[in-house]
Protein backbone atom coordinates (compact mmCIF):
# COMPACT_ATOMS: atom_id res chain seq x y z
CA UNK A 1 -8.08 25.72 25.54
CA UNK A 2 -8.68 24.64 21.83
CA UNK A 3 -10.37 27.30 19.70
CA UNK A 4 -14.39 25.76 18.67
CA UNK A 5 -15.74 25.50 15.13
CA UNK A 6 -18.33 28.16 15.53
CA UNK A 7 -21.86 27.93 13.60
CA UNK A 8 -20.84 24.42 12.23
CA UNK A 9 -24.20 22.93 12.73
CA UNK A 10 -25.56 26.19 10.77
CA UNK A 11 -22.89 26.02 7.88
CA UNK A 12 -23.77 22.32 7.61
CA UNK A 13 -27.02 23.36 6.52
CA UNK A 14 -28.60 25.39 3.37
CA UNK A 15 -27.08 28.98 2.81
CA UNK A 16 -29.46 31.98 2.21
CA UNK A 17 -28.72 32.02 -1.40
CA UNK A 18 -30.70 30.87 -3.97
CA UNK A 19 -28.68 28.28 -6.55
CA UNK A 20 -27.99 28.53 -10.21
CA UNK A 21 -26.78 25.85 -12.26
CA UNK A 22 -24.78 26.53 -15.67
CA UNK A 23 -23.20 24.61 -18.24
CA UNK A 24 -19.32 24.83 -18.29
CA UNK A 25 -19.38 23.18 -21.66
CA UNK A 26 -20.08 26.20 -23.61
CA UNK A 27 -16.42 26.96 -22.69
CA UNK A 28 -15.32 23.84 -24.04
CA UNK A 29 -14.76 22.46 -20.79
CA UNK A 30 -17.31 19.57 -19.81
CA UNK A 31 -18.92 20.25 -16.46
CA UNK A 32 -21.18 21.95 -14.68
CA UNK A 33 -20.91 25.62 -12.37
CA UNK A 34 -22.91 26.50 -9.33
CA UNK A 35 -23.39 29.87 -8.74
CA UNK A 36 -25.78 32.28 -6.45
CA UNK A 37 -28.57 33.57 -8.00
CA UNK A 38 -26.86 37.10 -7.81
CA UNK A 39 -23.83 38.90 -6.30
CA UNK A 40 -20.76 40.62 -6.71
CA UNK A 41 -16.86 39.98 -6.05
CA UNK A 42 -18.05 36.78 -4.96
CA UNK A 43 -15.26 33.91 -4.00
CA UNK A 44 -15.40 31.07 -6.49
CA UNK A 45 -13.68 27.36 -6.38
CA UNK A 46 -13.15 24.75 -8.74
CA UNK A 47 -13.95 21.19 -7.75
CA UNK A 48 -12.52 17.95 -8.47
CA UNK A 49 -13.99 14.91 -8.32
CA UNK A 50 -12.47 11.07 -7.15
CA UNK A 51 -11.55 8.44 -8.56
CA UNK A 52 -14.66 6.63 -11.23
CA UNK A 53 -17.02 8.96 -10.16
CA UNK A 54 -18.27 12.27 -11.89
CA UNK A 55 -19.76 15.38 -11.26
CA UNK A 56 -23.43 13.70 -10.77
CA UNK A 57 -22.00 12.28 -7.32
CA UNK A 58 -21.58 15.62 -5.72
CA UNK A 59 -24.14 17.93 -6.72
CA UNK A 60 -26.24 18.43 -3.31
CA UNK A 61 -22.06 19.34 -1.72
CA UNK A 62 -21.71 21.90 -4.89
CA UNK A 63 -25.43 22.85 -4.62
CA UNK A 64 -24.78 23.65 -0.83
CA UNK A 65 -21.07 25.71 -1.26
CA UNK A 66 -23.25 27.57 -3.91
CA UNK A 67 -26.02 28.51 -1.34
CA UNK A 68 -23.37 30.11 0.84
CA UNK A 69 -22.06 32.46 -1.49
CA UNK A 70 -19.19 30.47 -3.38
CA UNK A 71 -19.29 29.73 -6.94
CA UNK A 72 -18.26 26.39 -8.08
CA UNK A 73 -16.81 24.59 -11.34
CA UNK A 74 -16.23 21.01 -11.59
CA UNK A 75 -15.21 19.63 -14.56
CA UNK A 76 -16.43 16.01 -15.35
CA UNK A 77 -13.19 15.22 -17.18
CA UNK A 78 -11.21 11.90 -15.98
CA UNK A 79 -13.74 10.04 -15.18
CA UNK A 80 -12.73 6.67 -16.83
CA UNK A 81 -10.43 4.02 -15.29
CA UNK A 82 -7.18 5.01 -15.49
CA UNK A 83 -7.53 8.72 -15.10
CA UNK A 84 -4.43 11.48 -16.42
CA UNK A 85 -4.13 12.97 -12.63
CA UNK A 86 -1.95 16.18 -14.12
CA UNK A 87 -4.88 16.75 -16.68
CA UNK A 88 -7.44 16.88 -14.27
CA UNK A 89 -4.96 19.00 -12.22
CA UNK A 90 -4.93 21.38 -15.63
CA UNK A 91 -8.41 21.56 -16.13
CA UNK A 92 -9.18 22.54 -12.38
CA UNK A 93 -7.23 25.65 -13.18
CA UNK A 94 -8.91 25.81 -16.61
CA UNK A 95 -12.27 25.64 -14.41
CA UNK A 96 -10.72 28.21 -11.91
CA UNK A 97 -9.42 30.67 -14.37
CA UNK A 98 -13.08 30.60 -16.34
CA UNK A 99 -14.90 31.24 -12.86
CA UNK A 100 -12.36 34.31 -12.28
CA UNK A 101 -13.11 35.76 -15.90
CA UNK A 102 -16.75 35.25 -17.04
CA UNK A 103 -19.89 37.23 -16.03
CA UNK A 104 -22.71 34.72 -14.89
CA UNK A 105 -26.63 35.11 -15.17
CA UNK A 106 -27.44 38.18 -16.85
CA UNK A 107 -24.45 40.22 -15.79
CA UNK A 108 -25.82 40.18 -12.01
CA UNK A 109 -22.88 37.58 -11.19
CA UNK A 110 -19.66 38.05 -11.00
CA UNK A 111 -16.48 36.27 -8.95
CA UNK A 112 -13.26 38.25 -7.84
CA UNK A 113 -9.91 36.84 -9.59
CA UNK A 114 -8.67 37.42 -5.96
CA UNK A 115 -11.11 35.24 -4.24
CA UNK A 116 -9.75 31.93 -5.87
CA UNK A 117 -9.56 27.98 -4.32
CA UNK A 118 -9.06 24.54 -5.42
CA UNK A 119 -10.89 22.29 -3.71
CA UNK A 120 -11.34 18.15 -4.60
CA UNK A 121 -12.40 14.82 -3.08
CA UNK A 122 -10.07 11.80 -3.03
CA UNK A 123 -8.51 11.44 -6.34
CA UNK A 124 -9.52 15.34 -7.05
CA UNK A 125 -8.39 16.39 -3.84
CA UNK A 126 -4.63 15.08 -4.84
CA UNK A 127 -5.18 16.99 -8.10
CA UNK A 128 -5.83 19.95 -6.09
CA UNK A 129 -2.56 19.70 -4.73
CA UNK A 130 -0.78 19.20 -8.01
CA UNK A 131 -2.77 22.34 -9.20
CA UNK A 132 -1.86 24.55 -6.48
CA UNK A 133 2.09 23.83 -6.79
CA UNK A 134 3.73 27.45 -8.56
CA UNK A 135 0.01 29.11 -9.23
CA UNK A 136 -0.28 32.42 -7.69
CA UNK A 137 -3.75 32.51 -8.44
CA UNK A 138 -5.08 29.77 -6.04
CA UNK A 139 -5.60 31.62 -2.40
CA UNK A 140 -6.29 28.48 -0.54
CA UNK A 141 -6.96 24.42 -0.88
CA UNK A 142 -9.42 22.13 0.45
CA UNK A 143 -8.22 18.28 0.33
CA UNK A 144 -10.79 15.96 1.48
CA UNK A 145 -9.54 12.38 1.96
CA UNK A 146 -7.18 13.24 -0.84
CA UNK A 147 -5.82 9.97 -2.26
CA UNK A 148 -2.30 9.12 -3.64
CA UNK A 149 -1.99 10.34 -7.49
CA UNK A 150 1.27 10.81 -9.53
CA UNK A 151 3.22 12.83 -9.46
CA UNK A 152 2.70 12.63 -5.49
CA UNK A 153 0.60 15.02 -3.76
CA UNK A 154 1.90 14.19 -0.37
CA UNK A 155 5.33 15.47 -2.25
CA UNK A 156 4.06 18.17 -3.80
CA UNK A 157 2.85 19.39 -0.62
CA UNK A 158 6.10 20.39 0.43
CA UNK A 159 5.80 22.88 -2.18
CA UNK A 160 2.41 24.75 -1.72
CA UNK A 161 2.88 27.78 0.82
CA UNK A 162 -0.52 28.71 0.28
CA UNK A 163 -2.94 28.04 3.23
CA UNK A 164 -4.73 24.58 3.00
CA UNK A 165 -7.10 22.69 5.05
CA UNK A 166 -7.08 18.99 4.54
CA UNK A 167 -10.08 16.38 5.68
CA UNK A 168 -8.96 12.77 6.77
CA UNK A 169 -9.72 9.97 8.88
CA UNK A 170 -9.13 10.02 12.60
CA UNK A 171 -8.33 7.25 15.21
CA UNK A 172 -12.00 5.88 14.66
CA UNK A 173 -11.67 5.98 10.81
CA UNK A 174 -12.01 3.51 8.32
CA UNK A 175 -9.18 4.19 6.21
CA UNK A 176 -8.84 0.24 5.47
CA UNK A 177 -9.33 1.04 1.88
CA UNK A 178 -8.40 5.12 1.66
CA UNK A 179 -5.94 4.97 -1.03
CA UNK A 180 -4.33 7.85 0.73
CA UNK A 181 -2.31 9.26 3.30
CA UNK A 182 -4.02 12.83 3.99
CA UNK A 183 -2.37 13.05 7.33
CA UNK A 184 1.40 12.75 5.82
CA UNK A 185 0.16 15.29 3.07
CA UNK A 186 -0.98 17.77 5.76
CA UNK A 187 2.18 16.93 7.65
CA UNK A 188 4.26 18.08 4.43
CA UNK A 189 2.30 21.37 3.45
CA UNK A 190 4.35 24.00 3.57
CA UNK A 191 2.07 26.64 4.04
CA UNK A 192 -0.52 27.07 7.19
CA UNK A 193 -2.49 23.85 7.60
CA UNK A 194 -5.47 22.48 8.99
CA UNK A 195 -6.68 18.88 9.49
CA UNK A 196 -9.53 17.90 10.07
CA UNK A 197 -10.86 14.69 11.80
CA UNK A 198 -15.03 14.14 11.57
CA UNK A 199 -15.93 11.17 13.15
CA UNK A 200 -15.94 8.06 11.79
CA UNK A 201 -15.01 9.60 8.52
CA UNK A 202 -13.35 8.08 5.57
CA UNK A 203 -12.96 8.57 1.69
CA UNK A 204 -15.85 6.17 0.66
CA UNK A 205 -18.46 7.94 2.57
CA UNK A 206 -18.62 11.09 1.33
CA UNK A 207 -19.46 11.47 -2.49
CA UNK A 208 -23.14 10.57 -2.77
CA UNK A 209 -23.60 7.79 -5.39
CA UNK A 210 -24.55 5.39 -2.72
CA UNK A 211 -26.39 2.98 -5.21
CA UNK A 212 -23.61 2.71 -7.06
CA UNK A 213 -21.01 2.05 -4.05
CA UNK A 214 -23.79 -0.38 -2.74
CA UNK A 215 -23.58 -2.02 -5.43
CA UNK A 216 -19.71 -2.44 -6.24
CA UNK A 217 -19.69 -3.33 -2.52
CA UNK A 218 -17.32 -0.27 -1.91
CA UNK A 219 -19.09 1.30 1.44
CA UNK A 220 -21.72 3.26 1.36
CA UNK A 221 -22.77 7.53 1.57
CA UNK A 222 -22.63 8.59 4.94
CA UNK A 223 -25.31 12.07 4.82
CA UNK A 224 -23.90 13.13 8.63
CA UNK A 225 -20.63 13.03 7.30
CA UNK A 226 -21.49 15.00 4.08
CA UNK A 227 -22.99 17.86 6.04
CA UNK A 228 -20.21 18.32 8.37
CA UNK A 229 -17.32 18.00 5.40
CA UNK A 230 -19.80 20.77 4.10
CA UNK A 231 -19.89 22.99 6.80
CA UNK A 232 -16.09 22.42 7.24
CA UNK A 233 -15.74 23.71 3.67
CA UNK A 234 -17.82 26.88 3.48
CA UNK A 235 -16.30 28.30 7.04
CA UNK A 236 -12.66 27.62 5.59
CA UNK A 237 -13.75 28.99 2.78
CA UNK A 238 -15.71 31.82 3.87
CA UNK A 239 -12.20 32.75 5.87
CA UNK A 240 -9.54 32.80 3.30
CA UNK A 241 -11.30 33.57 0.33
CA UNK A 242 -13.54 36.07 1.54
CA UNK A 243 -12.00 37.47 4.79
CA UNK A 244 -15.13 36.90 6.85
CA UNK A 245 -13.47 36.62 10.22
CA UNK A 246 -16.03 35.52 12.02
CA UNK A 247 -15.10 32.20 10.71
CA UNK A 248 -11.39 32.64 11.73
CA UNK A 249 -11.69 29.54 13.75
CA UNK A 250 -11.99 27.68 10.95
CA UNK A 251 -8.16 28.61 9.83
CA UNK A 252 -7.38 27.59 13.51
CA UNK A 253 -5.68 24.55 13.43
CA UNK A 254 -6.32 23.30 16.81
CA UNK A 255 -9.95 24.30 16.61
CA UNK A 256 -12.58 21.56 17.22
CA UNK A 257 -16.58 21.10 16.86
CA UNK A 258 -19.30 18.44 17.58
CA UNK A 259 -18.05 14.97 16.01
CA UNK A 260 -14.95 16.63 14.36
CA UNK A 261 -11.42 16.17 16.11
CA UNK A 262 -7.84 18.50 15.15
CA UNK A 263 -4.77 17.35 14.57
CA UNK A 264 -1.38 19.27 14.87
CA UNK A 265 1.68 19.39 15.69
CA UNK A 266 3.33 15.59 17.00
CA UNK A 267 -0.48 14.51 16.94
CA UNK A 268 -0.55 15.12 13.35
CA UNK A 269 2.82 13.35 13.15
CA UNK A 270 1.62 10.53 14.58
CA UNK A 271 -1.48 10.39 12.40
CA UNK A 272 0.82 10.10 9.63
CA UNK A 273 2.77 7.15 10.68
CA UNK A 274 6.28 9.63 11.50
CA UNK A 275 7.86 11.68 13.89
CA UNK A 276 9.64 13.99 11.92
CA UNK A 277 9.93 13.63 7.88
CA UNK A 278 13.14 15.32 6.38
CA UNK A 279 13.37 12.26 3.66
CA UNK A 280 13.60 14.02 0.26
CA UNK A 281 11.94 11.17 -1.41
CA UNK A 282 8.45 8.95 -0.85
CA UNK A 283 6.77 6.63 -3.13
CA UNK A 284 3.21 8.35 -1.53
């Protein structure tokens, strides 16, 4: 019997904490950083965002990881048309290096070099990748609906044994349009893996600029899908940053929850559109 996504409906709400919000520019670094209003040793992650959008289009998700006790720093770099994937790879370890080694607030805030992620949203979540590949600082990943960048994520994968958790579409996903094949990237990681399925989910639905996508006729926000990708991320997070094993499940691979489906194993395979990849070599 599968293991269940404890508290999920809870961690898809406000934390406890209250939320500061800091400029990252003052380290010559354009973006923002999230923090609790106070704490110690706390786990930190840097945030990258997709494809056209920037920081702006995420702030209730980085608001929210905040509340729960992670610190966040997203650069708004890359944000034109045609975006340098391996510098916004670069300057989510810039961001995650400056979270490790700067005191926040008046001293009262502070984030454990050991408590380190990447985590990034469709064209940020395949930087995430890229930044993860050879960096002994990064202690875990969080894809979600990572698209295809170069060099290749889903390639690079096969070269991050950290642990990782990767969110994607399911069998009831749109992925029409996902420029992306998360499942063949999770397939590929070569460290322990998680992917997640929420229903009906796909890459267009969760940043919040919904105006904007309205407008461009590119899909719209989807808020129930934003709070469960949120929840999702602080229990994964919550787990291998900051040991809190109550949220082991989270880590579990064949764990599931209200509206969100696993996939391992010759499911996850299948998902990806293989049954066994030992090619050396993909375009994606």
């Amino acid at each position: 019997m599968s293991a269940k996504l404890k508290k999920l409906s809870d961690l898809s709400k406000r934390g406890p904490h209250r939320v500061m919000e800091g400029d990252l520019g003052y380290t010559g670094l354009p973006g923002k950083v999230y923090a609790p209003a106070e704490g110690k040793n706390l786990p930190g992650v840097a945030f990258g965002h997709d494809w056209l959008k920037d920081i702006g289009a995420y702030e209730d998700t980085l608001r929210h990881l905040a509340s729960w006790g992670i610190a966040v720093a997203a650069p708004d770099t890359e944000t034109g048309f045609v975006a340098d994937h391996p510098g916004l790879a670069a300057d989510l370890e810039t961001a995650m290096q400056i979270l490790g080694g700067v005191r926040m607030g008046n001293g009262n805030i502070s984030i454990s070099p050991s408590k380190l992620g990447i985590v990034g949203h469709g064209m940020g979540g395949g930087a995430a990748v890229l930044a993860a590949v050879d960096n002994p600082k990064v202690k875990a990943v969080a894809a979600v609906y990572p698209a295809n960048v170069a060099p290749s994520a889903v390639e690079a994968a096969r070269n991050v044994f950290i642990p990782g958790m990767v969110v994607g579409p399911g069998k009831d996903g749109d992925s029409l349009f996902d420029p992306g094949n998360p499942a063949k990237l999770a397939y590929n990681w070569a460290g322990e893996v998680v992917y997640r399925a929420p229903k009906k989910g796909d890459q267009q639905s969760f940043s919040e600029d919904n105006l904007v996508k309205r407008v461009l006729g590119l899909g719209k926000s989807d808020r129930g899908l934003q709070s469960t990708v949120r929840g999702l991320l602080v229990g994964y997070l919550l787990h291998q940053l900051e040991g809190d094993k109550s949220y082991a499940s989270y880590s579990d691979p064949d764990a599931e929850g209200s509206g969100v489906e696993s996939f391992a194993g010759e499911k996850l395979a299948t998902a990806a559109g293989l049954t066994r990849d030992n090619a050396g070599f993909s375009l994606f």
